[in-house]
C-alpha atoms as a PDB file:
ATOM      1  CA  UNK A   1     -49.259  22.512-127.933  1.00  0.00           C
ATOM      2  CA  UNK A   2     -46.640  21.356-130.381  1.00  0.00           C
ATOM      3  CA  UNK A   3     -47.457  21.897-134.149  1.00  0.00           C
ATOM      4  CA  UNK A   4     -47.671  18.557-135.931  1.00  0.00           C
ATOM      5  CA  UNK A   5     -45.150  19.859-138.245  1.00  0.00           C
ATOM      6  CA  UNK A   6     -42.708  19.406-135.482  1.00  0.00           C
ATOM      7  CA  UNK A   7     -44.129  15.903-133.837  1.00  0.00           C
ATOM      8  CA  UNK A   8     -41.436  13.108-135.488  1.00  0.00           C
ATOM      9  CA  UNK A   9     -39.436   9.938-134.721  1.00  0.00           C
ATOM     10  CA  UNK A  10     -35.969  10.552-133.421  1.00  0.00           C
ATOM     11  CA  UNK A  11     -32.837   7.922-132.914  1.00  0.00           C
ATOM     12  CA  UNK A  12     -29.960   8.487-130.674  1.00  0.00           C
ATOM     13  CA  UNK A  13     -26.982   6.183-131.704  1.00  0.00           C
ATOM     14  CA  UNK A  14     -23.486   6.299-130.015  1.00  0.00           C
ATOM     15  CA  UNK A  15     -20.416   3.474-130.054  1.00  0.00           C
ATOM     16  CA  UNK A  16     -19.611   2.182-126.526  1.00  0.00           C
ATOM     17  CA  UNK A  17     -16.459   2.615-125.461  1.00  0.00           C
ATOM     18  CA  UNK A  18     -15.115   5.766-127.828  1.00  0.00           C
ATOM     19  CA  UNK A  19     -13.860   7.938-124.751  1.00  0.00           C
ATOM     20  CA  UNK A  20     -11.520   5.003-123.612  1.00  0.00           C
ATOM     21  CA  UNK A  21     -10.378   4.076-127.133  1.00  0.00           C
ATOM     22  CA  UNK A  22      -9.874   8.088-128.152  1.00  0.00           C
ATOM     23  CA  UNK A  23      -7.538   8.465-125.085  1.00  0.00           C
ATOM     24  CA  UNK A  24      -5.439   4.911-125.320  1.00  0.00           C
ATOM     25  CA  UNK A  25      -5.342   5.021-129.523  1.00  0.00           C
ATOM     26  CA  UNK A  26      -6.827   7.910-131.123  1.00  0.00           C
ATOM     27  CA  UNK A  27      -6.132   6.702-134.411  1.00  0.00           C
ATOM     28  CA  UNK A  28      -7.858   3.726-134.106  1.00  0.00           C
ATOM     29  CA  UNK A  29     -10.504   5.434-132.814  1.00  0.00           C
ATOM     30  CA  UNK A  30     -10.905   8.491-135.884  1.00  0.00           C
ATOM     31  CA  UNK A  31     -10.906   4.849-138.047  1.00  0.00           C
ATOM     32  CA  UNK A  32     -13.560   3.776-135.877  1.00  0.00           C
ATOM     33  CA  UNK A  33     -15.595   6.612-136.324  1.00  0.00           C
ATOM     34  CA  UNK A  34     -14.914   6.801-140.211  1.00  0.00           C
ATOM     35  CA  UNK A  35     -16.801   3.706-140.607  1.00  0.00           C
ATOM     36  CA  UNK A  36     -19.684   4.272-138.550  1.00  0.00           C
ATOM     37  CA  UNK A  37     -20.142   7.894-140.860  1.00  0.00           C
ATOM     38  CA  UNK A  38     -20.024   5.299-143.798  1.00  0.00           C
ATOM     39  CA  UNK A  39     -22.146   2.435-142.628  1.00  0.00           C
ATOM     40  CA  UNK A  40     -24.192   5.590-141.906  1.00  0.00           C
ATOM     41  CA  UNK A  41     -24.300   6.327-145.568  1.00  0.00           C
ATOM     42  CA  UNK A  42     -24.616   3.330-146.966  1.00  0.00           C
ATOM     43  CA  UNK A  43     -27.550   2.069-144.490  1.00  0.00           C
ATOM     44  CA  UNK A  44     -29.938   5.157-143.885  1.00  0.00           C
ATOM     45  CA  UNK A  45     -30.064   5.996-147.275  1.00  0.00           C
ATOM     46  CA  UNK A  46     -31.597   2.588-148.158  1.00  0.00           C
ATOM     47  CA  UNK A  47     -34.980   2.114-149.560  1.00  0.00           C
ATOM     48  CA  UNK A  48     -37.312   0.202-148.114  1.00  0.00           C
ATOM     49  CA  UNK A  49     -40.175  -1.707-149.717  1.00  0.00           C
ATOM     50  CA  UNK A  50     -43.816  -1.980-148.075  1.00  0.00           C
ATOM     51  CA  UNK A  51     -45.063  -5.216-148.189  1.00  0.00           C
ATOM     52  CA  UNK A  52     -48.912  -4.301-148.541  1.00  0.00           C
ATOM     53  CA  UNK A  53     -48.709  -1.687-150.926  1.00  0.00           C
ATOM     54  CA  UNK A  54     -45.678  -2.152-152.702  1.00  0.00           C
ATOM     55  CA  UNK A  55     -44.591   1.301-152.093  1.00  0.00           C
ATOM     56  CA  UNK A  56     -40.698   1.694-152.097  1.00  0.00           C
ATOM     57  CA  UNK A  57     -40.178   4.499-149.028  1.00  0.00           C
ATOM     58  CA  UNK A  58     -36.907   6.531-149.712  1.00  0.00           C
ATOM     59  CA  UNK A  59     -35.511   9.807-148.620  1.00  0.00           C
ATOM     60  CA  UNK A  60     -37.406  10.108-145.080  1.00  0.00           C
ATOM     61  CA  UNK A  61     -34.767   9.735-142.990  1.00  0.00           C
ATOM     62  CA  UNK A  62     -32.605  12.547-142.055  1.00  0.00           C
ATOM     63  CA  UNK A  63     -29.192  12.318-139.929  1.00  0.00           C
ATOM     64  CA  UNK A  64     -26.187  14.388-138.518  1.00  0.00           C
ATOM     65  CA  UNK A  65     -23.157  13.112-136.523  1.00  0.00           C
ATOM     66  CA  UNK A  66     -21.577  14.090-133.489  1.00  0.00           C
ATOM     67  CA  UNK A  67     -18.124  12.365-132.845  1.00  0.00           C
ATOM     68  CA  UNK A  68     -19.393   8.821-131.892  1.00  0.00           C
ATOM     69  CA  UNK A  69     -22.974  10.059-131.881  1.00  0.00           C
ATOM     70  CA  UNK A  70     -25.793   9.804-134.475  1.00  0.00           C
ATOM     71  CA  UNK A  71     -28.882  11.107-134.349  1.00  0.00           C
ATOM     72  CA  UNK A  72     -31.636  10.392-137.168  1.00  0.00           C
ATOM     73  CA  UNK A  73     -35.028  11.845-137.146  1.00  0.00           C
ATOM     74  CA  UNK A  74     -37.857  11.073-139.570  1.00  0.00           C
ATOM     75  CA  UNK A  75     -39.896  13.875-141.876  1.00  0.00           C
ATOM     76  CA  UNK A  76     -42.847  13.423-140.211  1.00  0.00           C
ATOM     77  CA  UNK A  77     -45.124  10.873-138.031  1.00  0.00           C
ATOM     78  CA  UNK A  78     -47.093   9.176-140.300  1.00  0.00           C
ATOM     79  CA  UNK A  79     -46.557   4.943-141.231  1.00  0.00           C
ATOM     80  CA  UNK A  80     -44.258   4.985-143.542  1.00  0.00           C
ATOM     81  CA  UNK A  81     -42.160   7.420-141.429  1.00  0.00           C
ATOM     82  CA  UNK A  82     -42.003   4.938-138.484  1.00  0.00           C
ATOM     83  CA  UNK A  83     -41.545   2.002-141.325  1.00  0.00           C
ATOM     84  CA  UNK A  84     -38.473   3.542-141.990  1.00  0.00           C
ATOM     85  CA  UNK A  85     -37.113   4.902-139.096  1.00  0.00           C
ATOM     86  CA  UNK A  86     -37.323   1.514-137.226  1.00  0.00           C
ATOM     87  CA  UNK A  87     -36.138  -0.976-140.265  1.00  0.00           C
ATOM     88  CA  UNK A  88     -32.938   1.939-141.081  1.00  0.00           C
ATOM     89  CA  UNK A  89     -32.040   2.033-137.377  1.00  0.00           C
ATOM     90  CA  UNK A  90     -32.045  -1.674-137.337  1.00  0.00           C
ATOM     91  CA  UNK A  91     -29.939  -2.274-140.488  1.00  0.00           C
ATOM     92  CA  UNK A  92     -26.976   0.599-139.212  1.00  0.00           C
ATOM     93  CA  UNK A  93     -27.252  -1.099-136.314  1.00  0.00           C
ATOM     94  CA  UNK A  94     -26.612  -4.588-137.522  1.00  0.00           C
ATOM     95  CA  UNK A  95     -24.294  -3.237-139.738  1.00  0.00           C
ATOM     96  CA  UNK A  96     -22.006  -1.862-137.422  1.00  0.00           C
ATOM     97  CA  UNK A  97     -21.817  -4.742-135.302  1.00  0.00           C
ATOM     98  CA  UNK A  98     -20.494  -6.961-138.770  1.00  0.00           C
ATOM     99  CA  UNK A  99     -17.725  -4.026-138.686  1.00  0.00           C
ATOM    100  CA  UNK A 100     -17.125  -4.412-135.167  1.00  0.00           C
ATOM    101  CA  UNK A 101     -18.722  -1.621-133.766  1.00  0.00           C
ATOM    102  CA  UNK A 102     -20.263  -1.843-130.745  1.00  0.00           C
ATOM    103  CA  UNK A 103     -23.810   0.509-130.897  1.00  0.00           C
ATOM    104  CA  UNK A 104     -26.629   1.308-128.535  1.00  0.00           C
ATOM    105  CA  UNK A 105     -29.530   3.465-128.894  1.00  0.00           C
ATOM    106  CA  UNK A 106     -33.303   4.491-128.546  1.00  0.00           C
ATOM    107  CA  UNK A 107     -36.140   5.963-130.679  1.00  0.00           C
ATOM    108  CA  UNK A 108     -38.925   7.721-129.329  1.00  0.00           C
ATOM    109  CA  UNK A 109     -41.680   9.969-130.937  1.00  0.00           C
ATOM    110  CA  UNK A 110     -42.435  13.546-130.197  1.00  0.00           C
ATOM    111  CA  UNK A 111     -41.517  16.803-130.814  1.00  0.00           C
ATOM    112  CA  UNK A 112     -37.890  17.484-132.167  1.00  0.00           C
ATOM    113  CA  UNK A 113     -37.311  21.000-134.260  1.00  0.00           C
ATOM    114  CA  UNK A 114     -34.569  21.316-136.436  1.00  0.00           C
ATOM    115  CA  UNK A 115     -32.773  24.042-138.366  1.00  0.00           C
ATOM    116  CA  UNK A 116     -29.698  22.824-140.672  1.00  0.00           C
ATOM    117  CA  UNK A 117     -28.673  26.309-141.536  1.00  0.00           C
ATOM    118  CA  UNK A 118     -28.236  27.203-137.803  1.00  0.00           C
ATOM    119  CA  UNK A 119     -26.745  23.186-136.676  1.00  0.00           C
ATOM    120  CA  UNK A 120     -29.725  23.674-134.258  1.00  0.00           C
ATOM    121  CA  UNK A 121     -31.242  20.379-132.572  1.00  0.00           C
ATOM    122  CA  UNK A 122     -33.876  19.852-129.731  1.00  0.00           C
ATOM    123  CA  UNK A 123     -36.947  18.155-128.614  1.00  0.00           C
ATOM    124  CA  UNK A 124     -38.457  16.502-125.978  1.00  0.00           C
ATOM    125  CA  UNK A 125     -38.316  13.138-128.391  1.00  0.00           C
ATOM    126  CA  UNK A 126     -34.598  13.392-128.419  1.00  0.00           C
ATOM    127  CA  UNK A 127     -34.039  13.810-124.579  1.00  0.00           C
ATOM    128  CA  UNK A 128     -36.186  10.488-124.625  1.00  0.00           C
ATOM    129  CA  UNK A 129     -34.495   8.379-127.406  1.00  0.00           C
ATOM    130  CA  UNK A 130     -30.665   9.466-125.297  1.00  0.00           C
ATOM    131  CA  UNK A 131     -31.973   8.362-122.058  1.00  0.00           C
ATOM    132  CA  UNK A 132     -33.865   5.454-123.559  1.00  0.00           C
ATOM    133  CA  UNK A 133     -30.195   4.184-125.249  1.00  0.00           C
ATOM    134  CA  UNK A 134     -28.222   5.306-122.342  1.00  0.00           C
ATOM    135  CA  UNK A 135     -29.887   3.704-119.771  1.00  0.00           C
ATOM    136  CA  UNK A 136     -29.517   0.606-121.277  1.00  0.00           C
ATOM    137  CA  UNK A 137     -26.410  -2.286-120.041  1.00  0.00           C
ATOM    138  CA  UNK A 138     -26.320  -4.045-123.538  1.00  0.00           C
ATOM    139  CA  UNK A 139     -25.653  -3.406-127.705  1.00  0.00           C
ATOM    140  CA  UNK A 140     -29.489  -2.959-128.569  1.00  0.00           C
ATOM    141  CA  UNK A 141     -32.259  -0.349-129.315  1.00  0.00           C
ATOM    142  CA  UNK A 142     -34.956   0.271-127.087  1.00  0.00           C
ATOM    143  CA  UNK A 143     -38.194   2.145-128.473  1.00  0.00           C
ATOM    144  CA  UNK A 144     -40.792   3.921-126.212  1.00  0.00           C
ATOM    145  CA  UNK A 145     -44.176   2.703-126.718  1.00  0.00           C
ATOM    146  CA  UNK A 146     -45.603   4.493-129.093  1.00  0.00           C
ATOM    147  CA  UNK A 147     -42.617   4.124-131.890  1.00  0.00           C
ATOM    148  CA  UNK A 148     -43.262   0.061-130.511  1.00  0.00           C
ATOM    149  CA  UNK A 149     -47.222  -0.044-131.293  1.00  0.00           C
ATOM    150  CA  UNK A 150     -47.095   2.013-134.611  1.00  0.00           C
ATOM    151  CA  UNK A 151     -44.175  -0.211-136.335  1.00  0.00           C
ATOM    152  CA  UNK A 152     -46.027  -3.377-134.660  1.00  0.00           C
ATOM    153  CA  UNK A 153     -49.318  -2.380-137.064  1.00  0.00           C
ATOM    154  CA  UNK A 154     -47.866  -2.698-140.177  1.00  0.00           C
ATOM    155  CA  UNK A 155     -47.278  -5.771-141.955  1.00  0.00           C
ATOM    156  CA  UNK A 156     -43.106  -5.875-141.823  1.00  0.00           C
ATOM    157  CA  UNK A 157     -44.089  -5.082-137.945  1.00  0.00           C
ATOM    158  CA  UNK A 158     -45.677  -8.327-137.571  1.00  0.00           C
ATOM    159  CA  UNK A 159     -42.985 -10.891-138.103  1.00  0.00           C
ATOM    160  CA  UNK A 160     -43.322 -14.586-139.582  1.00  0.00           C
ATOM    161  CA  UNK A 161     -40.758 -15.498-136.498  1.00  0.00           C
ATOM    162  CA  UNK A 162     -41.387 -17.243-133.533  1.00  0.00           C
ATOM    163  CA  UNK A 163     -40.786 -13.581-131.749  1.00  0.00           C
ATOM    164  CA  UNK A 164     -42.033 -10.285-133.262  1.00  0.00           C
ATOM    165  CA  UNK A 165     -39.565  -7.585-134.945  1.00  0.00           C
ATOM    166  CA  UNK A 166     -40.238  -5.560-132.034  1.00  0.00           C
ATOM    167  CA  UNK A 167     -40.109  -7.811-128.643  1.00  0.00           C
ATOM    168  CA  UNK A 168     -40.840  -7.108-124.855  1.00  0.00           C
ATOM    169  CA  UNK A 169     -37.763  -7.707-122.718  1.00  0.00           C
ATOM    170  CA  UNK A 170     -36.296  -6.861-119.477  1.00  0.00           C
ATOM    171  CA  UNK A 171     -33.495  -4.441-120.309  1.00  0.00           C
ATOM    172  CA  UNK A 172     -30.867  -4.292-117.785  1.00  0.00           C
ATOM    173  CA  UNK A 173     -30.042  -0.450-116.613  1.00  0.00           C
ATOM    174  CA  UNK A 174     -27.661   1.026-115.468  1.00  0.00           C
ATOM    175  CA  UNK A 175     -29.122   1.367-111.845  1.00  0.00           C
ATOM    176  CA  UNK A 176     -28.786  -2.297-111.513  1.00  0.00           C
ATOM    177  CA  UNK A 177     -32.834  -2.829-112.318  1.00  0.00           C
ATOM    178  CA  UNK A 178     -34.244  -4.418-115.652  1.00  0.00           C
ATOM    179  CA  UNK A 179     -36.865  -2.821-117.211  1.00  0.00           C
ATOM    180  CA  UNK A 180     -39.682  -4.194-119.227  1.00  0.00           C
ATOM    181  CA  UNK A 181     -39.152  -2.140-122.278  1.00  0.00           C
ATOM    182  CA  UNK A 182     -39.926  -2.415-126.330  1.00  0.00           C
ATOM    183  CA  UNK A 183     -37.091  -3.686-128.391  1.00  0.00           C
ATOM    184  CA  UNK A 184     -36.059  -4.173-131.797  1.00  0.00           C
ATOM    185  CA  UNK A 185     -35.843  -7.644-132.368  1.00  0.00           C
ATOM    186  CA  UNK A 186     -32.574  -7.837-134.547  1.00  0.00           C
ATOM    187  CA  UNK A 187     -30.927 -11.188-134.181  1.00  0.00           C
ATOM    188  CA  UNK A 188     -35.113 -12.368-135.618  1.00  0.00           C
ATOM    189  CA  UNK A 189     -34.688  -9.719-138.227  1.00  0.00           C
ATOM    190  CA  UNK A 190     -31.311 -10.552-139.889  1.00  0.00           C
ATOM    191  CA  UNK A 191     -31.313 -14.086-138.635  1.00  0.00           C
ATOM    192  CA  UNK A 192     -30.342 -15.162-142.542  1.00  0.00           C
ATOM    193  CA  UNK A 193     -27.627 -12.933-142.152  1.00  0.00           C
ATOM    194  CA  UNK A 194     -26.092 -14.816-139.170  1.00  0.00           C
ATOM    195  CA  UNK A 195     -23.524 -17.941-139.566  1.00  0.00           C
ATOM    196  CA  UNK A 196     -22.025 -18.164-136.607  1.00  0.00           C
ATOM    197  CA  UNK A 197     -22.310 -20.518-133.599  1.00  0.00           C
ATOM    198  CA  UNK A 198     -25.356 -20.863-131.413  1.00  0.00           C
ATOM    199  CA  UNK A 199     -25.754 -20.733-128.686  1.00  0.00           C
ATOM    200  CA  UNK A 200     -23.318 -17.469-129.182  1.00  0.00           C
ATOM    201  CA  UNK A 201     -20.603 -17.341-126.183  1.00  0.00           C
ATOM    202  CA  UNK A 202     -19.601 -13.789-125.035  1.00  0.00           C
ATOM    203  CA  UNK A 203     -15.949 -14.716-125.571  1.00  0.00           C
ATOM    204  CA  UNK A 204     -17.410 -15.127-129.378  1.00  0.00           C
ATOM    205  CA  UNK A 205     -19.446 -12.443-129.817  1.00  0.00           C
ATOM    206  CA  UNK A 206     -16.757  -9.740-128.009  1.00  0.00           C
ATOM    207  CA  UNK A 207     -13.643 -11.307-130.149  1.00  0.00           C
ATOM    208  CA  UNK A 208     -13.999  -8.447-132.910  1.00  0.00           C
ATOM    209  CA  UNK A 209     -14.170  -5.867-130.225  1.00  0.00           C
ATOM    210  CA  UNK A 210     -10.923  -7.065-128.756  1.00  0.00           C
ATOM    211  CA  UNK A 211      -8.449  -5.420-130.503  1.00  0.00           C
ATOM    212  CA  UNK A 212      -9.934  -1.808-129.834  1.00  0.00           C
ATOM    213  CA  UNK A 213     -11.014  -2.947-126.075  1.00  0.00           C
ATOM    214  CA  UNK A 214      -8.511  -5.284-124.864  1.00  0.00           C
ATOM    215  CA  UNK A 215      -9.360  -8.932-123.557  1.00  0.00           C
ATOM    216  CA  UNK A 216     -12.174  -9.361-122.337  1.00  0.00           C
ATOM    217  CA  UNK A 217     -11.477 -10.713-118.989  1.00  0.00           C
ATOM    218  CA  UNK A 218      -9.640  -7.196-118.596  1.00  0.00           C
ATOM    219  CA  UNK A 219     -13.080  -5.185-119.070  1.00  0.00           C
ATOM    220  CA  UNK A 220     -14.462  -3.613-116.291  1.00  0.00           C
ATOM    221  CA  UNK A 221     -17.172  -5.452-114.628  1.00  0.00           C
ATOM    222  CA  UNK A 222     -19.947  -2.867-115.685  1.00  0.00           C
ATOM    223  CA  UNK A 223     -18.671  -3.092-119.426  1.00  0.00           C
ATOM    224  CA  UNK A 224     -18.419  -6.759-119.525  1.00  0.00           C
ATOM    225  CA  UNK A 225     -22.077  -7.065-118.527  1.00  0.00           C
ATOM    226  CA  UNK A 226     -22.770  -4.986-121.670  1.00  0.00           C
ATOM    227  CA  UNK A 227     -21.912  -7.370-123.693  1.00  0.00           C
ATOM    228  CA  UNK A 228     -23.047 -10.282-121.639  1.00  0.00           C
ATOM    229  CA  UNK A 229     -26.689  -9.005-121.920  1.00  0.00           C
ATOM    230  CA  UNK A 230     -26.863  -8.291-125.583  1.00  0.00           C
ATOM    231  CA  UNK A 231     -24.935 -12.252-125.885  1.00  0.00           C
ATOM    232  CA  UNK A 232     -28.460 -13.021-123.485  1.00  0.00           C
ATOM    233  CA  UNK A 233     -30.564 -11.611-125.603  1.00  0.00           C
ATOM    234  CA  UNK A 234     -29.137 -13.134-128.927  1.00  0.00           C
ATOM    235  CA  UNK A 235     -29.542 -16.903-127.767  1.00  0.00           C
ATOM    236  CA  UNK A 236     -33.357 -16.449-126.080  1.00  0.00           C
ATOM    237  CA  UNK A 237     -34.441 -14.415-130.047  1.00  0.00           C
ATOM    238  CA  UNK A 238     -31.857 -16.128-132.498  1.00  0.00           C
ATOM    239  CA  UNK A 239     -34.154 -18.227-135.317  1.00  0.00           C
ATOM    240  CA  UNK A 240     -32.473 -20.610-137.646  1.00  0.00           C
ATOM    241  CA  UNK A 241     -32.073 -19.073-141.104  1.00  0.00           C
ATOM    242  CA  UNK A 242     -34.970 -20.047-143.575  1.00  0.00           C
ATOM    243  CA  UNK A 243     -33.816 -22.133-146.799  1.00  0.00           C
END
């Protein structure tokens, strides 16, 4: 059995597209990279405020980059440790995307040991959040179930919305399936952070991306559904912003 010492949350973040940008214009692509490390800085190291208690939650998120990858892993398993990992994950996520850069990922909870000192990573809970992330045709972050039902019990969990902050949908894979899977609900979750047109158009939502990409119409089929699915997604969870 595991100790509970080493029983955690775990995210596994990387930017679509980095192998094909590194290769046709590396230094776009380092500049890429240099602003997901500092919307990595700037987002995870936010505090975040329970609504029940009143208890600002800082400092229980830890990270470490890999090229276009980020990994993020919580002190322990307890609320406030899945409060944060969720609502940080969210925000670099939504970040990114306002930089135009195109993120997926997953979170899962398990066992994940770590040793700084050593750069020495592993647990079953990462191995889930990669394939949970990877599997995935779309921008988005999928959760497994149990990361789902403990952010879902708290208060900031259960959403004023129409939707929730964490939804049920049926994530398109990479196989060709959909999968009914728990995601984070982001375009309900930064909805007053949104000014653009809706319904949102693919054409729309992929114009920042086109400059380190190419046109659109030029994608390859299997990376224009990516963006097709997350542009799906938007329109059936977008809310009006609140006055």
């Amino acid at each position: 059995m595991p100790s509970q010492e080493d029983v955690r949350f775990v995210a596994h973040f990387d930017m679509l597209g980095m192998s094909t940008l590194t290769k046709r214009d590396p230094d776009i692509a380092w500049n890429m990279l240099s602003a997901l490390c500092r919307a990595r800085e700037e987002r995870l190291s936010l505090g975040i405020q329970r609504l029940d208690t009143n208890e600002v939650i800082a400092d229980q998120i830890r990270t470490f980059t890999f090229s276009d990858t980020v990994v993020a892993f919580s002190k322990g398993s307890r609320e406030n440790d899945a409060l944060a990992m969720v609502m940080l994950m969210i925000e670099l996520f939504t970040y990114a995307l306002h930089l135009g850069i195109p993120l997926r990922g997953g979170i899962a909870h398990g066992q994940f040991k770590f040793n700084f000192d050593m750069n020495l990573f592993s647990g079953p809970a990462l191995v889930d959040a990669y394939e949970l992330g990877e599997s995935a045709q779309w921008l988005g972050i999928v959760l497994d179930q149990y990361t789902a039902d403990s952010f879902s019990r708290l208060p900031v969990g259960r959403s004023s919305g129409r939707h929730g902050s964490i939804v049920a949908w049926d994530v398109p894979c990479k196989d060709g399936a959909s999968r009914r899977q728990s995601v984070a609900n982001w375009p309900e979750s930064h909805r007053n952070a949104y000014v653009g047109p809706v319904p949102l158009t693919v054409q729309d939502f992929y114009a920042p991306f086109e400059s380190m990409f190419g046109a659109y119409e030029s994608l390859r089929p299997d990376v224009a559904a990516k963006y097709a699915n997350t542009v799906a997604f938007f329109n059936a969870h977008h809310e009006p912003a609140t006055k």
